[in-house]
Every structure is written in C-alpha cells, then in structure tokens.
C-alpha atoms as a PDB file:
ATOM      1  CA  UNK A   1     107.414-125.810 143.241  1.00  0.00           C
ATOM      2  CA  UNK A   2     106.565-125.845 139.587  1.00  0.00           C
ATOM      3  CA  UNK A   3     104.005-123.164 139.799  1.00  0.00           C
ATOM      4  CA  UNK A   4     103.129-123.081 135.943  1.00  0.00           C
ATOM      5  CA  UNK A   5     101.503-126.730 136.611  1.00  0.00           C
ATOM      6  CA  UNK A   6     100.163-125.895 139.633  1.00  0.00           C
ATOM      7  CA  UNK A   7      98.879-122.307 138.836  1.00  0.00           C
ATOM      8  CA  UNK A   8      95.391-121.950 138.700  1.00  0.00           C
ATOM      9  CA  UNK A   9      94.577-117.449 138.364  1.00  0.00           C
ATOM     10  CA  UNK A  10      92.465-115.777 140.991  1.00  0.00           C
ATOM     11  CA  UNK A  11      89.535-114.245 140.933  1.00  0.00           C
ATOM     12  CA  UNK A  12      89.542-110.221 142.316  1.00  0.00           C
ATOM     13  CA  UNK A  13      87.005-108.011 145.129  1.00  0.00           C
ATOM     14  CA  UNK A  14      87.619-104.736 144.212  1.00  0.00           C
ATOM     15  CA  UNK A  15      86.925-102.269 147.355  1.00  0.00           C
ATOM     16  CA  UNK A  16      85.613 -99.717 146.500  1.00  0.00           C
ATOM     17  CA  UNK A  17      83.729-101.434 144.366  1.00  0.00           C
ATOM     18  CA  UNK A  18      84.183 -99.625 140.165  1.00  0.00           C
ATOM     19  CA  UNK A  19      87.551 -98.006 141.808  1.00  0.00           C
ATOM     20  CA  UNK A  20      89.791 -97.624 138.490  1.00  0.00           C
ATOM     21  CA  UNK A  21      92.768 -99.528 139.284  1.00  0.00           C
ATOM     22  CA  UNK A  22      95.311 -97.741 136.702  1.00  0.00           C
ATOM     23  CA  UNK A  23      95.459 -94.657 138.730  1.00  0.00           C
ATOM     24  CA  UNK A  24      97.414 -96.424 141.500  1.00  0.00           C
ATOM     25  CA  UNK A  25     100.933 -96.346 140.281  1.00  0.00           C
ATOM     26  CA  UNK A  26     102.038 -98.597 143.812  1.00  0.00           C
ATOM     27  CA  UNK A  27     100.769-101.510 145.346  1.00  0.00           C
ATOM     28  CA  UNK A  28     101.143-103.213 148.503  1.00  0.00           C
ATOM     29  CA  UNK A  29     100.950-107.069 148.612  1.00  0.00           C
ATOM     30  CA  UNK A  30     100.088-108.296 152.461  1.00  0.00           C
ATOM     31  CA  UNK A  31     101.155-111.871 153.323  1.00  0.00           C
ATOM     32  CA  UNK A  32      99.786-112.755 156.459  1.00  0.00           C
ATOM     33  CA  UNK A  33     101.644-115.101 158.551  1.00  0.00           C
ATOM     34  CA  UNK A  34     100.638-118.183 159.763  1.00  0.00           C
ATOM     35  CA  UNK A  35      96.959-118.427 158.538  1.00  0.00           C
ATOM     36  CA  UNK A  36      95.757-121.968 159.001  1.00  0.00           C
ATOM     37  CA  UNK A  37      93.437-122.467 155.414  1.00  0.00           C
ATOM     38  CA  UNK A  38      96.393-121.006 153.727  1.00  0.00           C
ATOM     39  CA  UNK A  39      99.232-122.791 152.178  1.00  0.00           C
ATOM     40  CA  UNK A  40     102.710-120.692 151.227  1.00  0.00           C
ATOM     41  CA  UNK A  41     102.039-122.041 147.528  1.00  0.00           C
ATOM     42  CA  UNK A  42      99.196-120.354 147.752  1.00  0.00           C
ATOM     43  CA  UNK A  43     100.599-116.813 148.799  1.00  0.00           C
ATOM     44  CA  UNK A  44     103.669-117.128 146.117  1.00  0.00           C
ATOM     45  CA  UNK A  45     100.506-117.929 143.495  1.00  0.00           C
ATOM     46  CA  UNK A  46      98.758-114.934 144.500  1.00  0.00           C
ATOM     47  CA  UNK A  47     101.581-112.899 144.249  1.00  0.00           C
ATOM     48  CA  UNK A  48     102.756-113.906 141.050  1.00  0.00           C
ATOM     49  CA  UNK A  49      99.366-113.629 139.553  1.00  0.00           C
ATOM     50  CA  UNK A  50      98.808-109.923 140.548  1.00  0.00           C
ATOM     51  CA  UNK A  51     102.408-108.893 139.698  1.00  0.00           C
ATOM     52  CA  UNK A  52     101.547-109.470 136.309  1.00  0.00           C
ATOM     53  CA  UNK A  53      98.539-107.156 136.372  1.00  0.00           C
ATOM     54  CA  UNK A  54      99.513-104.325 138.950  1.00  0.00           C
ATOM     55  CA  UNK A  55     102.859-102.340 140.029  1.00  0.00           C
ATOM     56  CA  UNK A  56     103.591-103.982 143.551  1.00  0.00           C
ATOM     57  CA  UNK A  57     106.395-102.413 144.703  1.00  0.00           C
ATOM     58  CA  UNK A  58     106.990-103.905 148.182  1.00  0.00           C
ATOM     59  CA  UNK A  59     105.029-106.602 150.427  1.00  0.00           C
ATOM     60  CA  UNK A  60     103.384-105.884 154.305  1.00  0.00           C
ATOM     61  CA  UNK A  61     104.858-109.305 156.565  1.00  0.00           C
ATOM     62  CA  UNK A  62     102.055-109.274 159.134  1.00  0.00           C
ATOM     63  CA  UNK A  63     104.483-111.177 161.471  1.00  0.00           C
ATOM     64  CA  UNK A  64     104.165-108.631 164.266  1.00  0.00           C
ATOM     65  CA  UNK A  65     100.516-108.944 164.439  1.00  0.00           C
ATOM     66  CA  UNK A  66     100.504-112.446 164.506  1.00  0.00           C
ATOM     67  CA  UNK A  67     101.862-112.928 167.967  1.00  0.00           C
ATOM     68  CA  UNK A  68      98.916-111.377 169.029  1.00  0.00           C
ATOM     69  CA  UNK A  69      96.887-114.421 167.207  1.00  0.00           C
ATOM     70  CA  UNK A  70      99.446-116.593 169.063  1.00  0.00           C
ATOM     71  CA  UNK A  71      98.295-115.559 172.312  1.00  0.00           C
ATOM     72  CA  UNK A  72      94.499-115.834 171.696  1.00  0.00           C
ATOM     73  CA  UNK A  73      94.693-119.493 169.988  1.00  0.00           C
ATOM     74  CA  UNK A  74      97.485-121.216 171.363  1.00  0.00           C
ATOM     75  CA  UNK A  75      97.371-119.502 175.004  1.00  0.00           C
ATOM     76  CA  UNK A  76     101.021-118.571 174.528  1.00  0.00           C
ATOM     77  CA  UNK A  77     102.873-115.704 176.762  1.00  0.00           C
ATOM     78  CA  UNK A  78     104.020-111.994 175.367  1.00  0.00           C
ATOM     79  CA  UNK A  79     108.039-113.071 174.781  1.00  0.00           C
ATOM     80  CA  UNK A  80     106.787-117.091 173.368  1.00  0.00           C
ATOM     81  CA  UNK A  81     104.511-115.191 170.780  1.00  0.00           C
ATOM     82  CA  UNK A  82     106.869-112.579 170.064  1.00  0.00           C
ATOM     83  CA  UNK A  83     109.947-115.615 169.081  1.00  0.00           C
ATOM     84  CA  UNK A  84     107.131-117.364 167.321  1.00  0.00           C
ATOM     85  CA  UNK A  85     106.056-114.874 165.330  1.00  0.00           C
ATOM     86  CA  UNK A  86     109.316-113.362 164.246  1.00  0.00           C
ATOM     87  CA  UNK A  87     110.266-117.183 163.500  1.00  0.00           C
ATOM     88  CA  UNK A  88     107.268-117.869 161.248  1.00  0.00           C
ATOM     89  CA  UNK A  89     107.712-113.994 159.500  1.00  0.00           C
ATOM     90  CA  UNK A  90     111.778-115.765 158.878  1.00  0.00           C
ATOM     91  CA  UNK A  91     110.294-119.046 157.284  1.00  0.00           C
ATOM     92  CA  UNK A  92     107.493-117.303 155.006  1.00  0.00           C
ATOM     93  CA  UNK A  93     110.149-114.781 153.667  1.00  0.00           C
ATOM     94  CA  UNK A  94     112.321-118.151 153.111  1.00  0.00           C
ATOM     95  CA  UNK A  95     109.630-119.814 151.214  1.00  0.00           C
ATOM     96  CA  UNK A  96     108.433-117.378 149.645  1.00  0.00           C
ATOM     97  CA  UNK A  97     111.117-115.355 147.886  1.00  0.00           C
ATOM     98  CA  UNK A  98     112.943-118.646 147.051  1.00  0.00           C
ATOM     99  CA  UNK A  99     109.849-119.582 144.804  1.00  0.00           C
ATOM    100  CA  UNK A 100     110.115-116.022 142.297  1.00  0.00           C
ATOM    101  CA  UNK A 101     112.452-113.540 140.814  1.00  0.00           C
ATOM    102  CA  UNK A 102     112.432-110.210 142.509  1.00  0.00           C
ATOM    103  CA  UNK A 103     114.366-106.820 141.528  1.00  0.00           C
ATOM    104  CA  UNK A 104     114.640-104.556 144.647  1.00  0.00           C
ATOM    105  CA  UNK A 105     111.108-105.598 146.103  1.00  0.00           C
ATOM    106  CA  UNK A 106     110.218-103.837 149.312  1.00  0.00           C
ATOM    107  CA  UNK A 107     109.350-105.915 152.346  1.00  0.00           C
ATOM    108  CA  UNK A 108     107.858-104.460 155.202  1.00  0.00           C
ATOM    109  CA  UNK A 109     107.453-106.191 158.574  1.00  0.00           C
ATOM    110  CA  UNK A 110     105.026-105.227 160.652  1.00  0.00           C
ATOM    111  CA  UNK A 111     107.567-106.409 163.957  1.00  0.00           C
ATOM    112  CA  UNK A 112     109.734-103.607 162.643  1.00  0.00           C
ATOM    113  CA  UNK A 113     106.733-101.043 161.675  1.00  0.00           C
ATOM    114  CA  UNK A 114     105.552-101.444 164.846  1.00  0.00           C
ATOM    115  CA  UNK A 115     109.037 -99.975 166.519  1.00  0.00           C
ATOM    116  CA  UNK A 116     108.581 -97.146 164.510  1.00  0.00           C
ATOM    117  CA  UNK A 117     108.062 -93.479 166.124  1.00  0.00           C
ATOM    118  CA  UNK A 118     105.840 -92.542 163.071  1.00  0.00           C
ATOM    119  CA  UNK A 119     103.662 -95.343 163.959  1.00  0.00           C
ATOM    120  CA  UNK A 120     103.156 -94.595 167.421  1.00  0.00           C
ATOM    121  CA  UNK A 121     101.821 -91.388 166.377  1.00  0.00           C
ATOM    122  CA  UNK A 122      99.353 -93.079 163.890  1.00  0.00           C
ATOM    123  CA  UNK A 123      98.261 -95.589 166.972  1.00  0.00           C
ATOM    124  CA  UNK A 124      97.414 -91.971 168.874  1.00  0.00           C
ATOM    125  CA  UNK A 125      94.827 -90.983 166.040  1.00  0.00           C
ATOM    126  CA  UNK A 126      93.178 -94.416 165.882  1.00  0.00           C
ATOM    127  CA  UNK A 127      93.204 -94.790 169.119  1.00  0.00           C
ATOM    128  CA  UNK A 128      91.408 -91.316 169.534  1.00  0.00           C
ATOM    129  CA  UNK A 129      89.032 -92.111 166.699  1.00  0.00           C
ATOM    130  CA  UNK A 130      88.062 -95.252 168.916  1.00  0.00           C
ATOM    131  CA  UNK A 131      86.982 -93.369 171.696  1.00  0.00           C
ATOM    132  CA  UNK A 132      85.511 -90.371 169.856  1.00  0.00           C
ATOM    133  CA  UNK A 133      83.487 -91.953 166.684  1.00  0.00           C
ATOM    134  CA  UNK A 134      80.745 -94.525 167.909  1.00  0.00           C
ATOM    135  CA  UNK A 135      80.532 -95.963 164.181  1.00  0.00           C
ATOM    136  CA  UNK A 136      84.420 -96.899 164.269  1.00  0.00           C
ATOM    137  CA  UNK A 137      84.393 -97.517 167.656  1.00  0.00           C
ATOM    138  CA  UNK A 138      81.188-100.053 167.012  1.00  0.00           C
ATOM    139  CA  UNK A 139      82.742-101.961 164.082  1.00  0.00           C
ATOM    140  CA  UNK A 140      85.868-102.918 165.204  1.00  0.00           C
ATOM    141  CA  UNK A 141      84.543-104.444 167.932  1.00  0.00           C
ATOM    142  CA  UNK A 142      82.322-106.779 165.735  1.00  0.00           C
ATOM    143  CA  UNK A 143      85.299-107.493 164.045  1.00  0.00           C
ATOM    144  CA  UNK A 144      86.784-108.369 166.978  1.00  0.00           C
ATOM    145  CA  UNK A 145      83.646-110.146 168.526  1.00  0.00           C
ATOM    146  CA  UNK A 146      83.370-112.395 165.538  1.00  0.00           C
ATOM    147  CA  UNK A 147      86.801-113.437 165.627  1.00  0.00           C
ATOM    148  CA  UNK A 148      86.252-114.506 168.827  1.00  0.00           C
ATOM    149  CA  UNK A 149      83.367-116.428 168.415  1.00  0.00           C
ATOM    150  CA  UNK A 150      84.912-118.154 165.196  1.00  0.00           C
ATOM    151  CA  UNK A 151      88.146-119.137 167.537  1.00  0.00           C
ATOM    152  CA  UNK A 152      85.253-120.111 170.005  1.00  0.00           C
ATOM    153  CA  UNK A 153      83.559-122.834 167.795  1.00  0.00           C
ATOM    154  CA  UNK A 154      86.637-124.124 166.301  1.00  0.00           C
ATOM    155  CA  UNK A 155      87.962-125.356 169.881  1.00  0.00           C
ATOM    156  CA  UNK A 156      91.118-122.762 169.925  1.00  0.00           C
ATOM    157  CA  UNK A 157      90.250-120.039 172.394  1.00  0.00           C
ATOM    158  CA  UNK A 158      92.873-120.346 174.647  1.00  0.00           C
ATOM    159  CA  UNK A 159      91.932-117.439 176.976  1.00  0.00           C
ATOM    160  CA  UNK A 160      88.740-116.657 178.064  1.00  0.00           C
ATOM    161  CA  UNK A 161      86.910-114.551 175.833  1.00  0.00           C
ATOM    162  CA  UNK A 162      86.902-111.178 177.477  1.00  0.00           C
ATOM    163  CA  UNK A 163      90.977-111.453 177.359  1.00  0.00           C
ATOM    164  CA  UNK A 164      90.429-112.568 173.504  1.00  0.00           C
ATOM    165  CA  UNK A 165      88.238-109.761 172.977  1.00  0.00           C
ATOM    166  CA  UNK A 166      90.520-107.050 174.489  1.00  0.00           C
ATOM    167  CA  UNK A 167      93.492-108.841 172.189  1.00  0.00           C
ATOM    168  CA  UNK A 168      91.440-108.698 169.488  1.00  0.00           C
ATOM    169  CA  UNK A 169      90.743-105.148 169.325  1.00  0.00           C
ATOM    170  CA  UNK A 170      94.052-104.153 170.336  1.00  0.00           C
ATOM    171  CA  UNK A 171      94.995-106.507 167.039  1.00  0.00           C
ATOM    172  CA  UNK A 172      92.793-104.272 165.378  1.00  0.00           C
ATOM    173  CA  UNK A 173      93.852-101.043 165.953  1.00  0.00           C
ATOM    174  CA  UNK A 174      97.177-101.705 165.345  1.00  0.00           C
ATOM    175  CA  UNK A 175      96.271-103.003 161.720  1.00  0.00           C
ATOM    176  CA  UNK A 176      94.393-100.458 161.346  1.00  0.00           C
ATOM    177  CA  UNK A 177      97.499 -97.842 162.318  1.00  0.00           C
ATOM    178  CA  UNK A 178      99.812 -99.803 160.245  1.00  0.00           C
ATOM    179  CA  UNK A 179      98.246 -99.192 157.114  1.00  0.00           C
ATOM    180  CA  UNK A 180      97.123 -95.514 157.827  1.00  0.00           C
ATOM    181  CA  UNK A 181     100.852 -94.663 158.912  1.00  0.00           C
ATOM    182  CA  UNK A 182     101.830 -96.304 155.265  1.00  0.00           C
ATOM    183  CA  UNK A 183      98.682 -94.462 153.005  1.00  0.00           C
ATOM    184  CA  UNK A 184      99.727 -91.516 154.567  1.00  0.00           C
ATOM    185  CA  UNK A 185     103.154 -92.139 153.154  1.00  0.00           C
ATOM    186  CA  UNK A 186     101.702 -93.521 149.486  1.00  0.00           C
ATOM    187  CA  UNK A 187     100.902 -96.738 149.921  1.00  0.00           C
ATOM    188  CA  UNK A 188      97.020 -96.423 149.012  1.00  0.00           C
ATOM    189  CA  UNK A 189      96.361 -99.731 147.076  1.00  0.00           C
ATOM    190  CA  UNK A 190      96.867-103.153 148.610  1.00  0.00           C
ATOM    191  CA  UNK A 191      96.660-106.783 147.114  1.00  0.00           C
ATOM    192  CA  UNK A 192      95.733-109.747 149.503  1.00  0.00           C
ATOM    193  CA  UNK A 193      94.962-113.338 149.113  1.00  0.00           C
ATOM    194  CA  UNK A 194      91.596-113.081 151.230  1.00  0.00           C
ATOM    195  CA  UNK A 195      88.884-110.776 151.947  1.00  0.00           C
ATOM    196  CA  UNK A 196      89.310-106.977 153.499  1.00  0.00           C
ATOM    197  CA  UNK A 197      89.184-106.433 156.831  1.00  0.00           C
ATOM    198  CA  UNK A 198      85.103-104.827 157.322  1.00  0.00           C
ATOM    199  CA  UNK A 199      85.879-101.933 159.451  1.00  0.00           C
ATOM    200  CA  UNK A 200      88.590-101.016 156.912  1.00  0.00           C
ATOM    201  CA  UNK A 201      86.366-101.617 154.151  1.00  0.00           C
ATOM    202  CA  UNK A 202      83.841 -99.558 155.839  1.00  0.00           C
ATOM    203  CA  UNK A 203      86.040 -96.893 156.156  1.00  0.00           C
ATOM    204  CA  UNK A 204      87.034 -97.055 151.993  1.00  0.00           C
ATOM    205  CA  UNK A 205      83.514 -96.720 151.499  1.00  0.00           C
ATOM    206  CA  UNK A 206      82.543 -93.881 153.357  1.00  0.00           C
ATOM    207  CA  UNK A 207      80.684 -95.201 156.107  1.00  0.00           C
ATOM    208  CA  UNK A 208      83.184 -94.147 158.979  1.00  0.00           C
ATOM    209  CA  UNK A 209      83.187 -90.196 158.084  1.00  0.00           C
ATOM    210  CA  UNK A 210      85.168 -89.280 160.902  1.00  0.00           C
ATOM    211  CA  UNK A 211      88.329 -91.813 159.748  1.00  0.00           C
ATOM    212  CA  UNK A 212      91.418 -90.078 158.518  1.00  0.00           C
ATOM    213  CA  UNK A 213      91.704 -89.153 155.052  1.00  0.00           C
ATOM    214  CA  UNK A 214      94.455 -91.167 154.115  1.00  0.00           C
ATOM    215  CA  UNK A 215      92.620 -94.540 155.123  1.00  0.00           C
ATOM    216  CA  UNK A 216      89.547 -93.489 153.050  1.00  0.00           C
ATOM    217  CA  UNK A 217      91.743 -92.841 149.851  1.00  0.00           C
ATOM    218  CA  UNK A 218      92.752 -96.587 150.284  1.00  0.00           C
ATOM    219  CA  UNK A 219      91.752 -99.376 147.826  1.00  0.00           C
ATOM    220  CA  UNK A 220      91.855-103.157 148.314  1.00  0.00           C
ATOM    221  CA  UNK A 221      91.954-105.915 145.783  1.00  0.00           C
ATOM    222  CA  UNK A 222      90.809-108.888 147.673  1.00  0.00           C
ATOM    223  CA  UNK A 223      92.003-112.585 145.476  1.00  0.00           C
ATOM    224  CA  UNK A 224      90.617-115.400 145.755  1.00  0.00           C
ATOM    225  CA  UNK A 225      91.973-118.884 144.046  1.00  0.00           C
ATOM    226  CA  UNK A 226      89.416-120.406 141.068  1.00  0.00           C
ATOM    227  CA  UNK A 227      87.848-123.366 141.646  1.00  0.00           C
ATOM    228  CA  UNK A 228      89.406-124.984 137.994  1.00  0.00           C
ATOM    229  CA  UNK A 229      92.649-125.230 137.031  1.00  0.00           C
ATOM    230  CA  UNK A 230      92.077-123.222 133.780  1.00  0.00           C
ATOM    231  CA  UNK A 231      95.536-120.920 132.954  1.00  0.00           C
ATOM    232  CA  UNK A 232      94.419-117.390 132.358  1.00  0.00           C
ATOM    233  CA  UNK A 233      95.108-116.392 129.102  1.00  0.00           C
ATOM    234  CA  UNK A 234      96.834-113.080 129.732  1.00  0.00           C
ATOM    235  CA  UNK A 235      99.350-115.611 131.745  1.00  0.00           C
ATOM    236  CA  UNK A 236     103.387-116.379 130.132  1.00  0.00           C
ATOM    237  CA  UNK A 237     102.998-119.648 128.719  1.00  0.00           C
ATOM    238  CA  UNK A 238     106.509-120.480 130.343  1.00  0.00           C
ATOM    239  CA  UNK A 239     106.230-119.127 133.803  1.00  0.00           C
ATOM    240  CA  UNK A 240     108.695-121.881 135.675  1.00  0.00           C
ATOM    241  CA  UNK A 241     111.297-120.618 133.268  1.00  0.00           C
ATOM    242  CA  UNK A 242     111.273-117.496 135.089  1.00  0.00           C
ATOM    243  CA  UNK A 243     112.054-118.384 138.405  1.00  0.00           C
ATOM    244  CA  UNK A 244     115.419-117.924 140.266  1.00  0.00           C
ATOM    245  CA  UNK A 245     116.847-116.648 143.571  1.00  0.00           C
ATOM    246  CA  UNK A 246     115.810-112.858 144.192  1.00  0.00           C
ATOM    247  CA  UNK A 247     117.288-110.150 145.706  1.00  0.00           C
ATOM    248  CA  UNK A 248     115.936-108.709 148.993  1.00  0.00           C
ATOM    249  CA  UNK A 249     115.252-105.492 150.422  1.00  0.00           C
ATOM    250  CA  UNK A 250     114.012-104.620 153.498  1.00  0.00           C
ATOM    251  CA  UNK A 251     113.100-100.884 154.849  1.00  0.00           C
ATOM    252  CA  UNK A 252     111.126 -99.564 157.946  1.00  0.00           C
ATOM    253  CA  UNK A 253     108.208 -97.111 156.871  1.00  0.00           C
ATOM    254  CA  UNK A 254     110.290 -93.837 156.783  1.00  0.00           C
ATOM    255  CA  UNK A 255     109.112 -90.491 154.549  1.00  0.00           C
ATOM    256  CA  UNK A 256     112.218 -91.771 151.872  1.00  0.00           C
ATOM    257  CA  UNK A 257     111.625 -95.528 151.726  1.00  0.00           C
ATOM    258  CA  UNK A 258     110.034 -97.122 148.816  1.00  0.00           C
ATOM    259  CA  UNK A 259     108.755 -98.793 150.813  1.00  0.00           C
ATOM    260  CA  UNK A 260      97.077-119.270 163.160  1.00  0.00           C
ATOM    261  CA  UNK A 261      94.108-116.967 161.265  1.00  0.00           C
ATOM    262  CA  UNK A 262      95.021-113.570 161.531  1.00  0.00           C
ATOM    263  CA  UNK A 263      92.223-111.478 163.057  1.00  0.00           C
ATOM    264  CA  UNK A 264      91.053-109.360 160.228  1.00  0.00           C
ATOM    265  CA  UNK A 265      91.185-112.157 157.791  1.00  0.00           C
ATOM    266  CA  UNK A 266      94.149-109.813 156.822  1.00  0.00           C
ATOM    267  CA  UNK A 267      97.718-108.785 157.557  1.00  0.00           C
ATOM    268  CA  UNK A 268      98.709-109.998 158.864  1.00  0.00           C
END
C-alpha cells in the first residue's frame, strides 16, 4: 500500500473537550478488530497520522472482545468465536505492522488482558459500580440497547435480543475493565479511528461521579478520515520512503510493562 498517495489526514474529537494534549507523555492506539465500515488501510492511516502528532507507545488489539460481537451477529458458539477472533486479531497484526516501521511498539491484546489476574480484579469494581451507581448502571445499558437495535435493523441479530442485550453489556463491562485496569497502570490517553464509547465518555466528563478515578483521568482522541484528499501540511512529503518491516513486541498489562462492529464503536 502506497499510503503517501492514498493518505488523506484525519480530523480529531477531543474528550474532554479543551483537554491539553501535551501533558500526556503516552498514548494508547485501539484497533478494533473486525469492524465492518472499516478497512485495515484505514487503521494503518490513522495510526500513522497520529504517530506523527502524539507519543503512542503501544496499541490495545480488541480481538478478545470481538468474539463477543461474533456471537451476537453471526450466531456463532463460545469456542467458534473465540478461534475467530484470535484468527482475525493474527491477520490485523499481519496487515497492519507489515504496512509501517515500528521500534519496540507495545501491543496489547485484549484475549491476553483478559487472562490477566489484575484484570479480574478491575472486572470486580465495574462490576460493583454496575449494581451500586444507577447513572453507570443506566448508560451502559443504552449503549448496549442501541447496539442491539442497530444489529436489529441491519438484518444481523443472530440471537434474540434479550441474549444480545445480556452479551452486550457483558461486552461492555469488560471494555470498560480493560481500560480502567490499564489507566490505573498509566495508560490515560487513547487514539481511535471512531467515536468514544458514551458511557466512557460520560465518565471523562464527570457525569458518572461514582466511577473510579483512574477512568475519569482518561482522555480520548476520537479520528475521523477527511472527506478530500488534501495532504496535511505538517505531513513528510516522502512518507512511502519510510516504510519497512517492524519489530514487534508484545506484553500482558503487568505493573513493569510499557505496555463485525465492535459494540462500543470502540476496542475493540
């Protein structure tokens, strides 16, 4: 892919909105996997783009969330989505990394994050903030409602929708505890080719008091592709001259690291 003729810049949703983005020394890029409007040109764009404006020291795979996607829009059992989704998480790390030149970029994958002890404990205290706070407890599930209905008028529900409701929240939650267990380990900005999740938006802006502190310290820079095919001017003139094989590391979310549509429009 020659992505200097192809390249197009992207236009940013800051959330909080006026956050000053030079105080965040770290930044997480998300690729979800297997999003249907969203090509893997696109992602590598996106993340070539912002690397030239922020720090992004590692990228979130949502491949471990998007078996649960599996389930609710192709109908498909616990082990099929799990292959599938691990499979797909393989292919975009393929594709992507082939594309750009990396030095001792982080990748995190949410099928290994989700193995982890820490994050078990960060599932307990959203899973307690569920059933304590009515205003987190509310949102998520019209997150989750909406997702359902969206799946709903595009023909792919493939369970009924109670069962995609219940998968969709449990999506939820576990988004939700994958990016509290990594702000509470540093990881506070993240940079993603779509819009933020609304409940964790919410939460950024102070409407969900009762969240933990390390979610509400959070910012998200939400991209989205320009219409034209103008090259920014802060953009290398030469850009395909840069590209070449990378190397690849790839950590769990310990205390020492660096470290089909997915639900939340997000993550994964």
């Amino acid at each position: 892919m020659d992505i200097s003729h192809n390249f197009r810049g992207f236009k940013k949703n800051i959330t909080p909105k006026h956050t000053d983005l030079s105080l965040y020394k770290k930044f997480l890029y998300t690729a979800s996997v297997g999003v249907f409007n969203r090509s893997t040109e696109e992602v590598v764009e996106a993340y070539w783009w912002a690397s030239q404006r922020y720090p992004i020291r590692a990228i979130l795979l949502g491949d471990g969330l998007y078996k649960i996607s599996l389930r609710i829009t192709e109908g498909l059992n616990t082990d099929e989505a799990e292959k599938r989704s691990i499979k797909a998480g393989d292919e975009l790390i393929c594709s992507f990394f082939k594309e750009l030149c990396v030095d001792d970029l982080n990748v995190f994958r949410t099928s290994e994050l989700l193995l982890d002890p820490a994050f078990l404990s960060a599932f307990e205290r959203v899973e307690s903030l569920y059933s304590s706070d009515l205003s987190f407890r509310t949102s998520v599930e019209e997150d989750a409602g909406l997702y359902v209905k969206r799946q709903k008028e595009h023909g792919t529900l493939k369970v009924s929708e109670t069962e995609g409701f219940n998968l969709s929240v449990f999506y939820l939650k576990q988004e939700i505890s994958v990016y509290l267990l990594l702000a509470g380990q540093g990881w506070l900005a993240d940079l993603y080719l779509g819009q933020e999740i609304p409940t964790l938006a919410k939460i950024m802006r102070g409407e969900i008091p009762a969240a933990p502190d390390a979610l509400k310290q959070r910012v998200n820079v939400g991209l989205q592709k320009k219409r034209n095919r103008q090259i920014d001017p802060q953009d290398p003139p030469n850009l395909a001259a840069t590209i070449s094989l990378p190397k690849i590391v790839f950590h769990s979310a310990d205390a020492n690291s660096a470290q089909s549509e997915p639900i939340l429009e997000k993550a994964a």
